[in-house]
Protein backbone atom coordinates (compact mmCIF):
# COMPACT_ATOMS: atom_id res chain seq x y z
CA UNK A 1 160.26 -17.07 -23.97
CA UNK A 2 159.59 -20.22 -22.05
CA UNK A 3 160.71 -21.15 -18.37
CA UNK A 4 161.60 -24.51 -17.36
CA UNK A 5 162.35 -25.29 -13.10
CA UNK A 6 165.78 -26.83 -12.45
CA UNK A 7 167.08 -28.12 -9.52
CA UNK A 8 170.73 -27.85 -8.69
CA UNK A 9 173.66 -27.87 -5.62
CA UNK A 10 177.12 -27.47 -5.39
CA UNK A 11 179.36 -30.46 -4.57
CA UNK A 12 183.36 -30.12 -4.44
CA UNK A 13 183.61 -27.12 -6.64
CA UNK A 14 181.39 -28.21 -9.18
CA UNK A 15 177.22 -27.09 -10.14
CA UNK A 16 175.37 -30.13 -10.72
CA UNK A 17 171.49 -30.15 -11.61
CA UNK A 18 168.98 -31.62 -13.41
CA UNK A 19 165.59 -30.06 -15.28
CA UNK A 20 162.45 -30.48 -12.68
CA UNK A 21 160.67 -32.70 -15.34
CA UNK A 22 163.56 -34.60 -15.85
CA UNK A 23 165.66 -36.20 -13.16
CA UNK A 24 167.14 -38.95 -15.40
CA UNK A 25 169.10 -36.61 -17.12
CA UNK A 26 171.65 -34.41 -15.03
CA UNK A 27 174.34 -32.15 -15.74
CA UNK A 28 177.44 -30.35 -14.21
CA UNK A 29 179.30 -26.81 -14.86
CA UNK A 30 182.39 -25.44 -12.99
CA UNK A 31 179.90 -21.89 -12.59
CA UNK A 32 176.18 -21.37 -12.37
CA UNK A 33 176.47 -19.81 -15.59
CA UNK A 34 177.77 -22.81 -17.06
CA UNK A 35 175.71 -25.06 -15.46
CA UNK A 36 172.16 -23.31 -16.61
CA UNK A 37 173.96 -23.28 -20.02
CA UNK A 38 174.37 -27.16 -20.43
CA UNK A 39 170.93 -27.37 -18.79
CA UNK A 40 169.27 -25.04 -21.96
CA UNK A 41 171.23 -27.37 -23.95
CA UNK A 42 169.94 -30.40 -22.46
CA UNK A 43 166.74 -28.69 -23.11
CA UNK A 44 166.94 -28.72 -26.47
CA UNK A 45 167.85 -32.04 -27.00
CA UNK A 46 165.49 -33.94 -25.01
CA UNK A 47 162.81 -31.57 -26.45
CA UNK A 48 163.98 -32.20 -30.12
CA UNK A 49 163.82 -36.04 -29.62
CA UNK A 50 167.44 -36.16 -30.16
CA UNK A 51 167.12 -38.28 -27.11
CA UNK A 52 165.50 -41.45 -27.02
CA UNK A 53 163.23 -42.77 -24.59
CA UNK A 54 162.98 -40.00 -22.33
CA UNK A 55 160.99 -40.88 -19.03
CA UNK A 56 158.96 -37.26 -17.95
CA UNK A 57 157.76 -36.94 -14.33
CA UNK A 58 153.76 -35.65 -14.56
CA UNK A 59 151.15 -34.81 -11.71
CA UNK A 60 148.05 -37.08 -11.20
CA UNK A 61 145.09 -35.66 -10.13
CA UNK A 62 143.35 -37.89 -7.62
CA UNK A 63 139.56 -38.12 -5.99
């Protein structure tokens, strides 16, 4: 089993968050459950290349 880094807050009763890697793509639940949920989800799509054009973030190693 794999484990991807997500970042998420709370704002007005809502979970929001978006997958480390990708912070084009965000998503909402009304629990944390929820929210991590939609986030496996989005996961799966933007893995699948049911998604097009997706823009990663990467490190750069630098002298």
């Amino acid at each position: 089993m794999n484990s991807v880094k997500f970042v998420y807050w709370e704002e007005e009763g809502w979970y929001l968050g978006y997958l480390q890697d990708y912070p084009d793509y965000r998503t909402q639940g009304e629990s944390f459950d929820e929210l991590q949920e939609h986030l496996r989800d989005l996961y799966v799509d933007i893995t699948s290349g049911q998604i097009p054009g997706v823009r990663k973030v990467e490190e750069l190693t630098v002298p």
